[in-house]
C-alpha atoms as a PDB file:
ATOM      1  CA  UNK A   1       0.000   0.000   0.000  1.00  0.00           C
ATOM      2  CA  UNK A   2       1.120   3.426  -0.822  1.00  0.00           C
ATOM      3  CA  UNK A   3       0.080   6.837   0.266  1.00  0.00           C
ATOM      4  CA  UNK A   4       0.420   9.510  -2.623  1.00  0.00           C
ATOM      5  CA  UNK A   5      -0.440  12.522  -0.121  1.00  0.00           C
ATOM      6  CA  UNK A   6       1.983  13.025   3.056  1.00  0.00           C
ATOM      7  CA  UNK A   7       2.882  16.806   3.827  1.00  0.00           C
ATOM      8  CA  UNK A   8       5.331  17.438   6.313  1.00  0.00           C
ATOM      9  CA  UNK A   9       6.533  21.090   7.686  1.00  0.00           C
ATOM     10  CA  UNK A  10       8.548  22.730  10.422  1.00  0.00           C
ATOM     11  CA  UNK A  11       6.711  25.974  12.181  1.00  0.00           C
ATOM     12  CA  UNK A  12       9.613  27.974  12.408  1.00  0.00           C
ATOM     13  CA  UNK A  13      11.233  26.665   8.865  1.00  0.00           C
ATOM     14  CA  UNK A  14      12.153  29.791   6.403  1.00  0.00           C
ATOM     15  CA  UNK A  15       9.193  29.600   3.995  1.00  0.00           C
ATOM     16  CA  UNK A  16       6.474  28.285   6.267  1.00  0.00           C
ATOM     17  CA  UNK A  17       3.350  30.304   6.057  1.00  0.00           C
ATOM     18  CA  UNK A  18       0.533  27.408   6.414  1.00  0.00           C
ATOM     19  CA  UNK A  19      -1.176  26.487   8.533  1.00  0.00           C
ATOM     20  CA  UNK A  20      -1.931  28.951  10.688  1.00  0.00           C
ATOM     21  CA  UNK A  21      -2.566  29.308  14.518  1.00  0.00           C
ATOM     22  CA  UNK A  22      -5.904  29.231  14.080  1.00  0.00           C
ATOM     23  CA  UNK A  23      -5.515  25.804  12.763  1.00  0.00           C
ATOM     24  CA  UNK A  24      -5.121  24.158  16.265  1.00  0.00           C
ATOM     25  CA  UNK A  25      -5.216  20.416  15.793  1.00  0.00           C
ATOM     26  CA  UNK A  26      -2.714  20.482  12.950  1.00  0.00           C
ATOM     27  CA  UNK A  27      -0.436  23.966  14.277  1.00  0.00           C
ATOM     28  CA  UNK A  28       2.352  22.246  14.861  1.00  0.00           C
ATOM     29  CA  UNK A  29       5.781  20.299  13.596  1.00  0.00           C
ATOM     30  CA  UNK A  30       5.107  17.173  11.199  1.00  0.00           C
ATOM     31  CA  UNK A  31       7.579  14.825  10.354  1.00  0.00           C
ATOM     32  CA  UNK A  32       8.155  11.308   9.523  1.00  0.00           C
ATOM     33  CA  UNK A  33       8.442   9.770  12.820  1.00  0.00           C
ATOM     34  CA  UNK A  34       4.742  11.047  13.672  1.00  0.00           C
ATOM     35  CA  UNK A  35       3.922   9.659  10.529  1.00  0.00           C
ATOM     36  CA  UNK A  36       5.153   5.926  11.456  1.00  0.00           C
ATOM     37  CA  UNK A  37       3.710   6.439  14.654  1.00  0.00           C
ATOM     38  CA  UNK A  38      -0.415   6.991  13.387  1.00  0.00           C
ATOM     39  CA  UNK A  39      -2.353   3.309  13.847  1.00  0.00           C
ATOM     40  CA  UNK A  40      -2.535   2.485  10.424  1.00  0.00           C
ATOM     41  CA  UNK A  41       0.868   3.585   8.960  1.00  0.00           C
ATOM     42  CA  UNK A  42       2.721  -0.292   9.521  1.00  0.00           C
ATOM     43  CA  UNK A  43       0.107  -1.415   6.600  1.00  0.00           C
ATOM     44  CA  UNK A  44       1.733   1.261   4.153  1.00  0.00           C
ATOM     45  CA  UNK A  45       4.681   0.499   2.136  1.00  0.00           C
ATOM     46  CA  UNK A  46       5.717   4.290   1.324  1.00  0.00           C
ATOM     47  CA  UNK A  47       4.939   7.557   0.860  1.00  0.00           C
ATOM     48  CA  UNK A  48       4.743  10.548  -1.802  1.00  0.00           C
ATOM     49  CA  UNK A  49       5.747  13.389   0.483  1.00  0.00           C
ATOM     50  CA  UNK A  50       3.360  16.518  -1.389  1.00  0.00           C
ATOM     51  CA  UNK A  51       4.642  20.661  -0.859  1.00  0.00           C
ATOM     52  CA  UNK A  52       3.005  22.028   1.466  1.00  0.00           C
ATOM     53  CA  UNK A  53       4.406  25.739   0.918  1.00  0.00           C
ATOM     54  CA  UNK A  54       4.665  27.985  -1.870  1.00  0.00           C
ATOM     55  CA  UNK A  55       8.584  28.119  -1.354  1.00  0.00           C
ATOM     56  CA  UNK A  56      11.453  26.166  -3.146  1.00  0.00           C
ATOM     57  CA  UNK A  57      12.954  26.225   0.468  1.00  0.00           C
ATOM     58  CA  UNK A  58       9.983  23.352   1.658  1.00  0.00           C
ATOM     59  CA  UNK A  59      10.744  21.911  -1.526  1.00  0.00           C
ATOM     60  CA  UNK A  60      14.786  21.573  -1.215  1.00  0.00           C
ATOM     61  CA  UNK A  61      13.927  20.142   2.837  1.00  0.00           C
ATOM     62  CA  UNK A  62      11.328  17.190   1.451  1.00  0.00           C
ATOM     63  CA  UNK A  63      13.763  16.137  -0.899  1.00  0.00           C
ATOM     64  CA  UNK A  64      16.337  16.378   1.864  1.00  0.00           C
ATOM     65  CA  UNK A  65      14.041  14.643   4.213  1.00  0.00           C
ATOM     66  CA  UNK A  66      13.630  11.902   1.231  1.00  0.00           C
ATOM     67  CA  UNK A  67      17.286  11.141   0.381  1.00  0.00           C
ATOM     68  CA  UNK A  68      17.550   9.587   4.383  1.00  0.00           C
ATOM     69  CA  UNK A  69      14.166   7.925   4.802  1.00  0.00           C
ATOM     70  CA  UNK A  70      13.751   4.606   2.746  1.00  0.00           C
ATOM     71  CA  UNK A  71       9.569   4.943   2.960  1.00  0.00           C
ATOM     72  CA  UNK A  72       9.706   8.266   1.381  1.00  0.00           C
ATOM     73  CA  UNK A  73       9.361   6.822  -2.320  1.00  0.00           C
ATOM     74  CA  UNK A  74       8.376  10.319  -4.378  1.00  0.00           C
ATOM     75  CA  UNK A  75       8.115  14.229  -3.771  1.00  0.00           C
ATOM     76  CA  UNK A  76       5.872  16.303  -5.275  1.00  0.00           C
ATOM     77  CA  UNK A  77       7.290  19.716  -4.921  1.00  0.00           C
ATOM     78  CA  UNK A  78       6.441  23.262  -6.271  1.00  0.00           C
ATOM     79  CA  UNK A  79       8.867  25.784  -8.396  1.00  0.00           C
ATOM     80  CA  UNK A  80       7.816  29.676  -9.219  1.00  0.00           C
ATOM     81  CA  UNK A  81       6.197  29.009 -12.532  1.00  0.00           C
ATOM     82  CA  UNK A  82       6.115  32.826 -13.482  1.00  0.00           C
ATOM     83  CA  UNK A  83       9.838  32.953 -12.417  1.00  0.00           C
ATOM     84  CA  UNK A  84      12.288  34.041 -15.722  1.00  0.00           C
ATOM     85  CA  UNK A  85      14.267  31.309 -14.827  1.00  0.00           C
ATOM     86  CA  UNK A  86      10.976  28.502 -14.229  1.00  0.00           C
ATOM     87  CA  UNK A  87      12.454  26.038 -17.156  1.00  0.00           C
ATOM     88  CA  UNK A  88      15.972  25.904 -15.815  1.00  0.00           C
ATOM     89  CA  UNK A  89      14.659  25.184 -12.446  1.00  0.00           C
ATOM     90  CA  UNK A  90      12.591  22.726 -13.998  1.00  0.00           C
ATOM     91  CA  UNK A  91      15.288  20.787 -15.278  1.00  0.00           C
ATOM     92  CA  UNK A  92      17.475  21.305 -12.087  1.00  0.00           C
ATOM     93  CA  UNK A  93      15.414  19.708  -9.620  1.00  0.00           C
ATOM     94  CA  UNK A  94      14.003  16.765 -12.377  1.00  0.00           C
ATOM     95  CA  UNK A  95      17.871  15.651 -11.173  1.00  0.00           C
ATOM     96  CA  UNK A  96      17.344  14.636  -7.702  1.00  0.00           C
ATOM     97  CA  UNK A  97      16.659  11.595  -7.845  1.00  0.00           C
ATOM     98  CA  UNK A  98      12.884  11.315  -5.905  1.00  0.00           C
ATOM     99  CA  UNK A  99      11.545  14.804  -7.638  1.00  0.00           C
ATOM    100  CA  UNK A 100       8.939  13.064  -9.707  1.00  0.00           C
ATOM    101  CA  UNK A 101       6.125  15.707  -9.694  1.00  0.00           C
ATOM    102  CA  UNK A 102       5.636  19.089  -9.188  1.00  0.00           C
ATOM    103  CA  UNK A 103       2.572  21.077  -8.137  1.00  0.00           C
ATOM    104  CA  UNK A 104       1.848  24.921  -8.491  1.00  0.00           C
ATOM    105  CA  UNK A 105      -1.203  26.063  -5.902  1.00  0.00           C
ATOM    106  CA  UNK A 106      -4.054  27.109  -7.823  1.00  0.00           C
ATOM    107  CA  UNK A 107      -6.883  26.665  -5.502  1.00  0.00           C
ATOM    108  CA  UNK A 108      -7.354  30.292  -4.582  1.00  0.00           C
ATOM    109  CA  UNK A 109      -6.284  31.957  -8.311  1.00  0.00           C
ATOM    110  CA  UNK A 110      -8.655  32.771 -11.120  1.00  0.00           C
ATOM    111  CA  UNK A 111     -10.587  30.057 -12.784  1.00  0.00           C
ATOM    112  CA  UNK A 112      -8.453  30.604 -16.255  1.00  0.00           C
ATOM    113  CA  UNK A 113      -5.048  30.215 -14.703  1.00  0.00           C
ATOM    114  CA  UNK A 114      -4.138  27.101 -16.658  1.00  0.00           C
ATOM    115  CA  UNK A 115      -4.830  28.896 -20.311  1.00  0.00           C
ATOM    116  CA  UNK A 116      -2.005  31.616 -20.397  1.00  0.00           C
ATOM    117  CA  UNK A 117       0.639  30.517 -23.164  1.00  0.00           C
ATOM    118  CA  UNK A 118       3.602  31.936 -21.187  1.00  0.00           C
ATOM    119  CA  UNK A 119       3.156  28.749 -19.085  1.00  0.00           C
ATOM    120  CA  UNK A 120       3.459  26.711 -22.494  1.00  0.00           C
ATOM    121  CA  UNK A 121       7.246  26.088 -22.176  1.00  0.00           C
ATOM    122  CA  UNK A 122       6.908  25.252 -18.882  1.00  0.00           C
ATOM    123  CA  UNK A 123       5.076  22.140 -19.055  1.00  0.00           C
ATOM    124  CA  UNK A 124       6.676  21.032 -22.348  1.00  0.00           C
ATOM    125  CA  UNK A 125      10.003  21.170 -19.655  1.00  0.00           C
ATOM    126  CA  UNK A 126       8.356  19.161 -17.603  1.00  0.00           C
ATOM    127  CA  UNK A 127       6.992  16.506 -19.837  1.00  0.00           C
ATOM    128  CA  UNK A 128      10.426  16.267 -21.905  1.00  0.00           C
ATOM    129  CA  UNK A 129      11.566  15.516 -18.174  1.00  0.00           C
ATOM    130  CA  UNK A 130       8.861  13.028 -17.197  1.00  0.00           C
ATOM    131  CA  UNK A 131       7.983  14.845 -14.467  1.00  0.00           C
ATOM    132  CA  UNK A 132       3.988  15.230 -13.300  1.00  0.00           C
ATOM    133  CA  UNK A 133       1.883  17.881 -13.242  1.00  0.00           C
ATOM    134  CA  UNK A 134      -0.291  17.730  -9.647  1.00  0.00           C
ATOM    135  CA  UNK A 135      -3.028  19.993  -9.714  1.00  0.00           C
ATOM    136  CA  UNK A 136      -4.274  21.261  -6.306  1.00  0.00           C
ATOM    137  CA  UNK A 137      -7.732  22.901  -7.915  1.00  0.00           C
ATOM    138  CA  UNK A 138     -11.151  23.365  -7.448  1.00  0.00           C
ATOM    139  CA  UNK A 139     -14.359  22.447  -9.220  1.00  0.00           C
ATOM    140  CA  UNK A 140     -13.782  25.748 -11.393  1.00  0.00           C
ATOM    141  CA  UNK A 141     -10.923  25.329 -12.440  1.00  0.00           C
ATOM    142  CA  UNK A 142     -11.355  22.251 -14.183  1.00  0.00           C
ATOM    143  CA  UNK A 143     -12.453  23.642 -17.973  1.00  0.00           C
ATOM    144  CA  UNK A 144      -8.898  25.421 -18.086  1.00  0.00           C
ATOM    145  CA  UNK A 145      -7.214  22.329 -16.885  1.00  0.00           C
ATOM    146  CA  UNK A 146      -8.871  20.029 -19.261  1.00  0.00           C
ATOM    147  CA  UNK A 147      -7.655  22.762 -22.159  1.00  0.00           C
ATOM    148  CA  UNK A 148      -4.076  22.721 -20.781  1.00  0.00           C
ATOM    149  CA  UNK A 149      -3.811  18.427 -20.697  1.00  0.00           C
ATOM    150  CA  UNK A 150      -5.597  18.450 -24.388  1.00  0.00           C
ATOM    151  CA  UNK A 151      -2.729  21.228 -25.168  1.00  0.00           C
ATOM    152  CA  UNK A 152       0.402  19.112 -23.946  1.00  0.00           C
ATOM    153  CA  UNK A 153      -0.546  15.417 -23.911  1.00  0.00           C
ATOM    154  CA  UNK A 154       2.593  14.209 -23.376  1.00  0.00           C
ATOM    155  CA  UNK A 155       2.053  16.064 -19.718  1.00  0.00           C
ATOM    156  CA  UNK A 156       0.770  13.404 -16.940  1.00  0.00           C
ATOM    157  CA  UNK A 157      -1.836  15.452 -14.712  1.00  0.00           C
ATOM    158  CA  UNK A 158      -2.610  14.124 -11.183  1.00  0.00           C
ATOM    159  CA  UNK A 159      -5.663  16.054  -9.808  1.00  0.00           C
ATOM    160  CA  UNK A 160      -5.302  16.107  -6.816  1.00  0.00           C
ATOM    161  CA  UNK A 161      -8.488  15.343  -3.977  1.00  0.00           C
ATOM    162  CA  UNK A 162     -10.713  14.842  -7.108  1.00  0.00           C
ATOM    163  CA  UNK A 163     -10.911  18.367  -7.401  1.00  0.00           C
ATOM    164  CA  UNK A 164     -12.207  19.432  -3.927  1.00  0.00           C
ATOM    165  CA  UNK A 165     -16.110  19.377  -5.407  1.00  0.00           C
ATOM    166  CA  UNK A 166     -18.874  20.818  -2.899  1.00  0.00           C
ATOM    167  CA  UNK A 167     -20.608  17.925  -1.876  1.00  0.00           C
ATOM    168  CA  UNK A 168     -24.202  18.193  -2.832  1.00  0.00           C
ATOM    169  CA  UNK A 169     -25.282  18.739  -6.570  1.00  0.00           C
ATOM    170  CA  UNK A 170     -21.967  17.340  -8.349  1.00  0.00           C
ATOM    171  CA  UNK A 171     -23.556  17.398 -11.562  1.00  0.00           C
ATOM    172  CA  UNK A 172     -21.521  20.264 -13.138  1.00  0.00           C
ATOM    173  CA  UNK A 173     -18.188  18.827 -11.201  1.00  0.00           C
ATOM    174  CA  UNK A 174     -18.996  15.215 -12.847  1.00  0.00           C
ATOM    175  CA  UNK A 175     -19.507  16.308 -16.306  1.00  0.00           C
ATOM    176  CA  UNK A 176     -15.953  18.450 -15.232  1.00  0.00           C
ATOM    177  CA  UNK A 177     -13.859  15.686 -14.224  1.00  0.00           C
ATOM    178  CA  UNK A 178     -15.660  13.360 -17.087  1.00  0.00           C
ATOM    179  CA  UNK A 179     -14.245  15.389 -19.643  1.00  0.00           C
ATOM    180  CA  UNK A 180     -10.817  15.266 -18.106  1.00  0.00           C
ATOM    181  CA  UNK A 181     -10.670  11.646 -17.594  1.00  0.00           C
ATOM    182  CA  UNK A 182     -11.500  11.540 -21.291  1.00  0.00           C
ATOM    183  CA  UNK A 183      -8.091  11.949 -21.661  1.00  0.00           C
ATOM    184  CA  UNK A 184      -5.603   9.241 -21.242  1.00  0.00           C
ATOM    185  CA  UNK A 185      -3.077  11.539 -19.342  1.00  0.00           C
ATOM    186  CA  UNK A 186      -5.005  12.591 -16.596  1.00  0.00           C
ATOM    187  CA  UNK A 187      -4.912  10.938 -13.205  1.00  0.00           C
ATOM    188  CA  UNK A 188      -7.006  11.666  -9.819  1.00  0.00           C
ATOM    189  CA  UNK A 189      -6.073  10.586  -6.216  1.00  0.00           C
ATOM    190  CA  UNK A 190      -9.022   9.620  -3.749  1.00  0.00           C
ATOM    191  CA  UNK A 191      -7.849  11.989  -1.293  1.00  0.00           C
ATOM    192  CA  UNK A 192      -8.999  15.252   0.577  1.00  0.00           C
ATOM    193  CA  UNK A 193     -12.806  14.787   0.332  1.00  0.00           C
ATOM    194  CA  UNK A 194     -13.085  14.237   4.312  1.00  0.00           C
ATOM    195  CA  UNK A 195     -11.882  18.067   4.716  1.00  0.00           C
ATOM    196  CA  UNK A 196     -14.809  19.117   2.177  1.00  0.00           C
ATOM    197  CA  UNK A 197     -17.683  17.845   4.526  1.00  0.00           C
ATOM    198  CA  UNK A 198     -19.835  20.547   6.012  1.00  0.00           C
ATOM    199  CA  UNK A 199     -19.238  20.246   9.864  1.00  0.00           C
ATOM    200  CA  UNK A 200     -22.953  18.601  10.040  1.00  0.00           C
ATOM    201  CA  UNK A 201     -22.429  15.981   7.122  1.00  0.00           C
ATOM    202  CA  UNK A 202     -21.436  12.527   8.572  1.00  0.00           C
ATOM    203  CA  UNK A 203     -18.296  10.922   6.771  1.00  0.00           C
ATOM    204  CA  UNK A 204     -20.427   8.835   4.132  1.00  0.00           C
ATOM    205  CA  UNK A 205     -21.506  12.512   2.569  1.00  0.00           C
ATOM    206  CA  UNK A 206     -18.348  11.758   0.623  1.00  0.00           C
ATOM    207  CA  UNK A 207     -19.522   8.516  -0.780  1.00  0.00           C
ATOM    208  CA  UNK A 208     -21.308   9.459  -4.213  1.00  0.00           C
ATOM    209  CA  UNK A 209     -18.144  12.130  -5.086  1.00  0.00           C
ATOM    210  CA  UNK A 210     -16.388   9.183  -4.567  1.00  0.00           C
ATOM    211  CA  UNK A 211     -18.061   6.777  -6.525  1.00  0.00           C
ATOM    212  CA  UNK A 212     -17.951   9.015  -9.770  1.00  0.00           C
ATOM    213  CA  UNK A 213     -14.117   9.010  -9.199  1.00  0.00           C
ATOM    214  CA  UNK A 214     -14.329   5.164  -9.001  1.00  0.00           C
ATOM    215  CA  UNK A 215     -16.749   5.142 -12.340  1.00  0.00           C
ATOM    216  CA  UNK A 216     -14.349   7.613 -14.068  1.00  0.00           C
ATOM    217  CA  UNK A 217     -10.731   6.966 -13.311  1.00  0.00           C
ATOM    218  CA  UNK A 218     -10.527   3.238 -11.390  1.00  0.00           C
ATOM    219  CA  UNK A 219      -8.847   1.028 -11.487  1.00  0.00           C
ATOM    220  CA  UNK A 220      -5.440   2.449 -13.784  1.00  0.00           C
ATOM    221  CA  UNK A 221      -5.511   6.182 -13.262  1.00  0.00           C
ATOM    222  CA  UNK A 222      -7.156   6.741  -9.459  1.00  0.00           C
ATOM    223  CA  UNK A 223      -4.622   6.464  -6.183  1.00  0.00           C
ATOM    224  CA  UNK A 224      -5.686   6.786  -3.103  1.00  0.00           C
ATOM    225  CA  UNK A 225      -4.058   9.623  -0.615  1.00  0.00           C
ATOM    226  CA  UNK A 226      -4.539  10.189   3.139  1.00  0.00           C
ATOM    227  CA  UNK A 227      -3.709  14.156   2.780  1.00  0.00           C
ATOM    228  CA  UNK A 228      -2.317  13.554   6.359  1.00  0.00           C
ATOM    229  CA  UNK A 229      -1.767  15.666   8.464  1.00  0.00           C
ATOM    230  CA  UNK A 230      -4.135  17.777   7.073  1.00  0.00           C
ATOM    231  CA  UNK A 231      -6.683  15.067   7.296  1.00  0.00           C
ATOM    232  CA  UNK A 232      -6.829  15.337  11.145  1.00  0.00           C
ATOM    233  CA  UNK A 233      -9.126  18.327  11.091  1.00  0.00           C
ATOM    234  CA  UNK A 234     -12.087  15.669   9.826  1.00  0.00           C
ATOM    235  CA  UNK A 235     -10.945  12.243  10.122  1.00  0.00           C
ATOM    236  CA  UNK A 236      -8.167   9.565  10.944  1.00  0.00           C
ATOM    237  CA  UNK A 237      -5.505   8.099   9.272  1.00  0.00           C
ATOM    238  CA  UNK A 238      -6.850   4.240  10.154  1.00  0.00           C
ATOM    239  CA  UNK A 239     -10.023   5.953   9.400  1.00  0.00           C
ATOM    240  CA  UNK A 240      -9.994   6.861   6.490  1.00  0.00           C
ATOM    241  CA  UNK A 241      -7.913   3.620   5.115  1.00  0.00           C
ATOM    242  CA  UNK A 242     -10.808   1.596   6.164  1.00  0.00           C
ATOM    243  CA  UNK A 243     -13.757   3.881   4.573  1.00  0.00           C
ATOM    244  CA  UNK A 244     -11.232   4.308   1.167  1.00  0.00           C
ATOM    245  CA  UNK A 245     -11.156   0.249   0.983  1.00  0.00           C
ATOM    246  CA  UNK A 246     -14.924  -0.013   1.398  1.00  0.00           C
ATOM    247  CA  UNK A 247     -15.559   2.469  -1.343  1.00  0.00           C
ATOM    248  CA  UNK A 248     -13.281   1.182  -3.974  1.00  0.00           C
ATOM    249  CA  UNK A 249     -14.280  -2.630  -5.414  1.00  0.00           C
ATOM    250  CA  UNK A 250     -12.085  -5.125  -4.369  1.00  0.00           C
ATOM    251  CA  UNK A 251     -11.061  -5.782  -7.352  1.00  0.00           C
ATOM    252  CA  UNK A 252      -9.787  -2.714  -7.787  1.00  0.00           C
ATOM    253  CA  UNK A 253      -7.602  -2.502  -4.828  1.00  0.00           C
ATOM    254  CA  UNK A 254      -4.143  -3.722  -5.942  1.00  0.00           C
ATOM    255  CA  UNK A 255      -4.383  -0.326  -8.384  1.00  0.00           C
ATOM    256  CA  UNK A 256      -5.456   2.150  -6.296  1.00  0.00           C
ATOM    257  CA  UNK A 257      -3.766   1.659  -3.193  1.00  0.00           C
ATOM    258  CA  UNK A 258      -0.340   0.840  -4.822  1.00  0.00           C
ATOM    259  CA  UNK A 259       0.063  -0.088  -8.684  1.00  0.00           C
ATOM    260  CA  UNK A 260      -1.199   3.330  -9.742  1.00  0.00           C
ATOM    261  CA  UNK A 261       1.228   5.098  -7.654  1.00  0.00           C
ATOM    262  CA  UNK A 262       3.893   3.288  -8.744  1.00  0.00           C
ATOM    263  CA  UNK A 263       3.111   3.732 -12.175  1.00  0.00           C
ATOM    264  CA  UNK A 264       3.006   7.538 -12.050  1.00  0.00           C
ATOM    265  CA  UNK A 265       5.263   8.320 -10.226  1.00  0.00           C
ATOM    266  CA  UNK A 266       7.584   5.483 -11.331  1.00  0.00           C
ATOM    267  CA  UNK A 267       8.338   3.653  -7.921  1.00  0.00           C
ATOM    268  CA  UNK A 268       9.908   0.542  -8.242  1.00  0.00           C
ATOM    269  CA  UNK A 269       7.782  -2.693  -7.371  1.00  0.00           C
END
């Protein structure tokens, strides 16, 4: 078993802006050793360890943090895309050798931000590297991503927590992520819905966003992630394993909790 979404972060580390104080039950220092400690962490194999700040200083620390700890298989960090000097950075940190994705935050910018051209070299750097687009959206910005993965199919996308849709009426989100999953190089993990639960809804409010990213993207292209620590403000690592393996078909398991991961992000079996 694999978990494709482990942050970790220092409080006082140069960089760190998130989360805040206000944040109580996750305000505080993350690393690996509270990761191996959670009831439920001996059943997983490894980890993708997923940016957490928009910094290349978190970034340059996870890889750090990888090249010593064995269960950290991948990072997923984040470079200044609008930077002059984005492509050469690009193909600077596609050297180290567990860099195998990298994900700009685009949850809080304009719907569009995936259509402007001057980003066009950008990805083609990161496809002629083999390295992954993760895209930390929402439900609106999923037209412009869809129009970005048509533009540069040689680009693997990995949405990242299907999207974040607003439980309720997911008939526009659907119809969304349908069109995406239309094409071949688009990817979703099963991973941050727990967080997008009204503070009334019980945890099974998740299940029919979940099913559609069973219908859509199981077994080949959907992974399942734990988004720990961040998970802790609605659920449990243990938790959430359990209610992940009862929504995904058995027979669907071996992909989504490890032979999807490894194919992505090209972890050894």
């Amino acid at each position: 078993m694999i978990d494709t979404h482990v942050h970790l972060w220092r409080l006082g580390a140069d960089g760190h802006s998130w989360p805040t104080p206000d944040l109580t039950a996750i305000h505080r220092d993350f690393l690996m050793d509270d990761w191996r400690a959670l009831p439920g962490a001996a059943a997983v194999a490894g980890v993708v360890l997923v940016q957490s700040q928009p910094d290349a200083r978190d970034t340059e620390w996870l890889l750090e943090v990888a090249s010593r700890e064995p269960q950290v298989l991948a990072v997923t960090g984040w470079v200044d895309v609008d930077a002059p000097d984005a492509v050469a950075t690009v193909a600077r940190l596609a050297r180290a050798p567990k860099l195998r994705a990298l994900r700009p935050m685009v949850q809080d910018l304009a719907a569009g931000w995936y259509d402007d051209p001057a980003r066009d070299a950008l990805w083609d750097a990161m496809a002629r590297a083999g390295l992954v687009l993760e895209a930390l959206v929402r439900p609106r910005h999923l037209p412009s991503l869809a129009r970005l993965a048509a533009r540069h199919p040689a680009l693997t996308i990995v949405i990242d927590h299907g999207a974040k849709p607003v439980l309720g009426d997911l008939t526009e989100w659907q119809a969304d992520m349908a069109a995406l999953a239309a094409l071949p190089q688009v990817r979703c993990k099963l991973s941050g819905l727990l967080t997008e639960r009204g503070p009334a809804e019980p945890p099974a409010a998740i299940a029919p966003a979940a099913a559609a990213l069973v219908a859509l993207f199981a077994p080949d292209r959907l992974m399942w992630g734990s988004d720990w620590p961040v998970l802790a403000l609605a659920g449990d690592y243990a938790g959430w394993q359990a209610q992940a393996r009862a929504l995904v078909p058995a027979e669907h398991h071996a992909a989504v909790f490890d032979g999807t991961a490894r194919a992505t992000y090209g972890i050894a079996a």
